[in-house]
Protein backbone atom coordinates (compact mmCIF):
# COMPACT_ATOMS: atom_id res chain seq x y z
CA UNK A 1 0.00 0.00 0.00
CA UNK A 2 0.59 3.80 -0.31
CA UNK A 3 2.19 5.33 2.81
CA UNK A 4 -0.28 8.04 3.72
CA UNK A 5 2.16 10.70 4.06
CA UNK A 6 3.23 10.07 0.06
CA UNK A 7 -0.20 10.24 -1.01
CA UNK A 8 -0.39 13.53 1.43
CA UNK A 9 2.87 15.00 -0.64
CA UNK A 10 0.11 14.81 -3.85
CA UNK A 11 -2.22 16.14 -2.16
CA UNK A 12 -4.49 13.55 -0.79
CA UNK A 13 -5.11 13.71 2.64
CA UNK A 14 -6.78 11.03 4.63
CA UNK A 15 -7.89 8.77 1.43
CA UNK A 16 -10.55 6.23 1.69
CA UNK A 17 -9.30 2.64 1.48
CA UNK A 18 -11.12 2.52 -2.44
CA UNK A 19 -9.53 5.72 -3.07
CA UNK A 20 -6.17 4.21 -2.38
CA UNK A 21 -6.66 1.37 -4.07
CA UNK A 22 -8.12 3.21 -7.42
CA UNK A 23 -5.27 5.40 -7.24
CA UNK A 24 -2.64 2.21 -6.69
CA UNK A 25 -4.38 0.90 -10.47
CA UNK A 26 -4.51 4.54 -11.97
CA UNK A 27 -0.53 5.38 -11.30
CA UNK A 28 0.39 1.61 -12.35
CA UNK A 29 -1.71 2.23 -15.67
CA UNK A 30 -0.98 5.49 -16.24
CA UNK A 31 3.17 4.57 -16.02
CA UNK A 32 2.07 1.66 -18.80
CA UNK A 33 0.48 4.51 -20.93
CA UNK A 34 3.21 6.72 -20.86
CA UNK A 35 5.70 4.19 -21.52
CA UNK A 36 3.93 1.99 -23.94
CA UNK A 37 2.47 5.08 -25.48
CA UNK A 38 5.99 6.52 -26.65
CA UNK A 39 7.15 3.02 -27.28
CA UNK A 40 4.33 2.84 -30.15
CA UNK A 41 5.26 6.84 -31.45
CA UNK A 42 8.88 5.73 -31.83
CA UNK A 43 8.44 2.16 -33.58
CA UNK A 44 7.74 1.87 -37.26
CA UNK A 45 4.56 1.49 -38.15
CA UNK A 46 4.29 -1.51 -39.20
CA UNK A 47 3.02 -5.09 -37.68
CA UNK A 48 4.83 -6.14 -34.39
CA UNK A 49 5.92 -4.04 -32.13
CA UNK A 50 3.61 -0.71 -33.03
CA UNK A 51 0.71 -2.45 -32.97
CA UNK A 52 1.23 -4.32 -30.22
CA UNK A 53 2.11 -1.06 -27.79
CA UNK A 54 -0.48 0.24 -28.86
CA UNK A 55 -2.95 -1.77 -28.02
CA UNK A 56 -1.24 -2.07 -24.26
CA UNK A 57 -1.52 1.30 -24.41
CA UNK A 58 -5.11 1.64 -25.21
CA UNK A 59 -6.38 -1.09 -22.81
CA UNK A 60 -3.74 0.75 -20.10
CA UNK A 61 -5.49 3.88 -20.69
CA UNK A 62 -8.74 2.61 -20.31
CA UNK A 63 -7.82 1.43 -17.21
CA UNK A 64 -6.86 4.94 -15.88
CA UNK A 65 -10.02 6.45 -17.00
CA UNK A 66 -12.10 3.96 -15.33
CA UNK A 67 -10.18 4.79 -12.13
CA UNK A 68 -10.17 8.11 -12.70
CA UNK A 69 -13.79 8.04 -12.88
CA UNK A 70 -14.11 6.56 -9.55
CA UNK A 71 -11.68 8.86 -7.74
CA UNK A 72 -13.61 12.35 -9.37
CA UNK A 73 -16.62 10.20 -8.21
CA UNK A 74 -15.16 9.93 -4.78
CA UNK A 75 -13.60 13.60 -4.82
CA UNK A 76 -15.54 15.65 -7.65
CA UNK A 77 -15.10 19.13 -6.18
CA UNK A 78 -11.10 18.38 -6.36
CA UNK A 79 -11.34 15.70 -9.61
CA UNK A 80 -14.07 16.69 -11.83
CA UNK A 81 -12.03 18.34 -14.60
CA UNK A 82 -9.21 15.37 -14.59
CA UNK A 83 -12.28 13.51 -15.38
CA UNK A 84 -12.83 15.29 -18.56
CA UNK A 85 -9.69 15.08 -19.35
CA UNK A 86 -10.08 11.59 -18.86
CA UNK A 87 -13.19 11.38 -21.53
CA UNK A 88 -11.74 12.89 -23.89
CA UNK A 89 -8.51 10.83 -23.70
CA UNK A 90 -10.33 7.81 -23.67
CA UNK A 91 -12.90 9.07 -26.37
CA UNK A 92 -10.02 9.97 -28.96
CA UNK A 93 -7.95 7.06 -28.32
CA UNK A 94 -10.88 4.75 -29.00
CA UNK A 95 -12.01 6.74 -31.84
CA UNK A 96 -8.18 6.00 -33.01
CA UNK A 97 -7.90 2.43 -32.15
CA UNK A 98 -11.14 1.56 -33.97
CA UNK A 99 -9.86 2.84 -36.84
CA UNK A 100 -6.96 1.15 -36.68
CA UNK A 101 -9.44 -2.50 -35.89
CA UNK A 102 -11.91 -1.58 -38.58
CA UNK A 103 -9.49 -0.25 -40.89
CA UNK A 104 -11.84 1.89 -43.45
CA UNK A 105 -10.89 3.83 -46.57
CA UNK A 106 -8.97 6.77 -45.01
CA UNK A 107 -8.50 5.25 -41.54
CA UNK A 108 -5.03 6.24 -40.98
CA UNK A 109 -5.36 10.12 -40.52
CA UNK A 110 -8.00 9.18 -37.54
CA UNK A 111 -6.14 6.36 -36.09
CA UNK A 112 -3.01 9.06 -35.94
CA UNK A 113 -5.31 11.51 -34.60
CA UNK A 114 -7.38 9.97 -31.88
CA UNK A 115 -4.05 7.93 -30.56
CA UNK A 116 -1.79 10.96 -30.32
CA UNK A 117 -4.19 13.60 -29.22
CA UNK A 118 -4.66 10.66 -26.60
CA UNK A 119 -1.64 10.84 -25.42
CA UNK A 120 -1.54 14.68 -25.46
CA UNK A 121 -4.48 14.73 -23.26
CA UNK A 122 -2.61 12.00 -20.93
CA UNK A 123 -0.24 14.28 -20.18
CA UNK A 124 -2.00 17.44 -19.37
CA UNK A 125 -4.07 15.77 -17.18
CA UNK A 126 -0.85 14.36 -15.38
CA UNK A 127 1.02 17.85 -15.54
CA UNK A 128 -1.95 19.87 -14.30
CA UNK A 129 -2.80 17.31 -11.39
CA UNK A 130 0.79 16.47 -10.41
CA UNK A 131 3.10 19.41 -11.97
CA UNK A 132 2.58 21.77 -8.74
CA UNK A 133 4.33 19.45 -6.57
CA UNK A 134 7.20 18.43 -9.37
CA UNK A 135 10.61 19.64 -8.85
CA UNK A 136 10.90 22.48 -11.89
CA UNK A 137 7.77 21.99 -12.50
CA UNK A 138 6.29 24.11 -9.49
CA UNK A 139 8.29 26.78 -10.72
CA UNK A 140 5.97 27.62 -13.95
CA UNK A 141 2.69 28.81 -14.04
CA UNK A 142 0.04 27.23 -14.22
CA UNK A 143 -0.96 27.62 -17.42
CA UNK A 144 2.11 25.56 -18.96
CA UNK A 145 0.61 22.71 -17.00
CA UNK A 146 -2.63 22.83 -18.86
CA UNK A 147 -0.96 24.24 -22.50
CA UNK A 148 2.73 22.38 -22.45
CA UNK A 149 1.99 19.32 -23.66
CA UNK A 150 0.04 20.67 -26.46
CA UNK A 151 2.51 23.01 -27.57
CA UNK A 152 4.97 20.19 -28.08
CA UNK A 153 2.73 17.36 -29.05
CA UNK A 154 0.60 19.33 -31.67
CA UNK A 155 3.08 19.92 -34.18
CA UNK A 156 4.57 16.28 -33.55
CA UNK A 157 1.13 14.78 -34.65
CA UNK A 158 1.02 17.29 -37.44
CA UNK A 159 4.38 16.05 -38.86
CA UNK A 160 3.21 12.30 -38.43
CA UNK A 161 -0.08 13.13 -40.41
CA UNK A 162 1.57 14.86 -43.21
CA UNK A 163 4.61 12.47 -42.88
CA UNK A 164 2.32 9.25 -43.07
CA UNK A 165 -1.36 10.12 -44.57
CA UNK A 166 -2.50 11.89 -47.30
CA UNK A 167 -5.25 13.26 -44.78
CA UNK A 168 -7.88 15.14 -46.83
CA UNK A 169 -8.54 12.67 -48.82
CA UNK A 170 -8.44 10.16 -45.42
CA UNK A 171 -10.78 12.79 -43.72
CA UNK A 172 -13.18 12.68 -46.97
CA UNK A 173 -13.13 8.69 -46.98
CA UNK A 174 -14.03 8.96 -43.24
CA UNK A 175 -17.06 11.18 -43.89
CA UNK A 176 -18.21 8.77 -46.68
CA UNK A 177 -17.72 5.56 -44.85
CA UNK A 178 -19.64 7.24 -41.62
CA UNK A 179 -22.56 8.38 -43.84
CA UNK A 180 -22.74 4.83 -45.25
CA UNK A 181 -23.10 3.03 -41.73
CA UNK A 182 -25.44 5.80 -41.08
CA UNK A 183 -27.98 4.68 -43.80
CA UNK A 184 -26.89 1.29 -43.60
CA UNK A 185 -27.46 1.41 -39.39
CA UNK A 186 -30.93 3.38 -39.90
CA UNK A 187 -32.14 1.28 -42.76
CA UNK A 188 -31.65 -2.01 -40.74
């Protein structure tokens, strides 16, 4: 278990025993994430060992956001907005790694999308939640904690778009194929 005083030096004081144990999971998971996460950015892409981070990655971060969403749960007035970030990491990255599963005309832009902005969103929520009490870290404002990792991220994903998809007509194959399980979805 988590001495109390550590989980007091990030501030948590006097955690409930489900508390400590969601947070135990969520740090474990969210170390997998980060790791496996830049594992799969730096491999080729290519079967083996890109894939196969990723996917650790993905079920690693789904992991965090279900125990992120019972920590907010437990402390809303302190967690609520890591919980969005949560979402919407969780949202894009699933968004990303279905397209990489179902593998539609154009699926590449979206699968490069929704797994880096994942990762993006990882790491604000662990800079804005943990950066006051970093070494270095405490020293900046605020604000970096929330804008940093877009700042560097952002253009990475925007050379690995360009780099690797031809993403406008990806985007425009996405839109079709949608619209088609749309009418396909409504019609049966």
């Amino acid at each position: 278990m988590i001495p109390t005083d550590a989980l007091g030096s990030l501030g948590v004081h006097n955690p409930s025993p489900i508390f400590t144990v969601l947070l135990v999971f969520h740090v474990l998971a969210g170390l997998t994430c980060v790791i496996t996460g830049a594992l799969a950015i730096l491999s080729k892409k290519r079967h083996g060992r890109h894939p196969r981070f990723g996917t650790i990655y993905y079920w690693s971060l789904s992991i965090v956001f279900v125990s992120s969403t019972g920590m907010a749960g437990i402390r809303w007035s302190h967690d609520a907005h890591l919980f969005v970030l949560g979402a919407i990491a969780f949202t894009v990255a699933s968004i990303g790694y279905s397209a990489r599963r179902i593998r539609w005309q154009g699926w590449t832009s979206i699968h490069i999308l929704g797994m880096s902005v994942s990762y993006i969103v990882l790491l604000t929520a662990f800079y804005v939640d943990n950066g006051p009490n970093l070494p270095v870290w405490k020293l900046l404002p605020t604000v970096a904690f929330w804008i940093g990792p877009s700042i560097i991220g952002l253009p990475l994903v925007a050379r690995a778009v360009l780099r690797h998809t031809h993403v406008l007509a990806d985007l425009r194959d996405t839109v079709r194929a949608a619209r088609t399980a749309l009418v396909v979805g409504a019609a049966g």
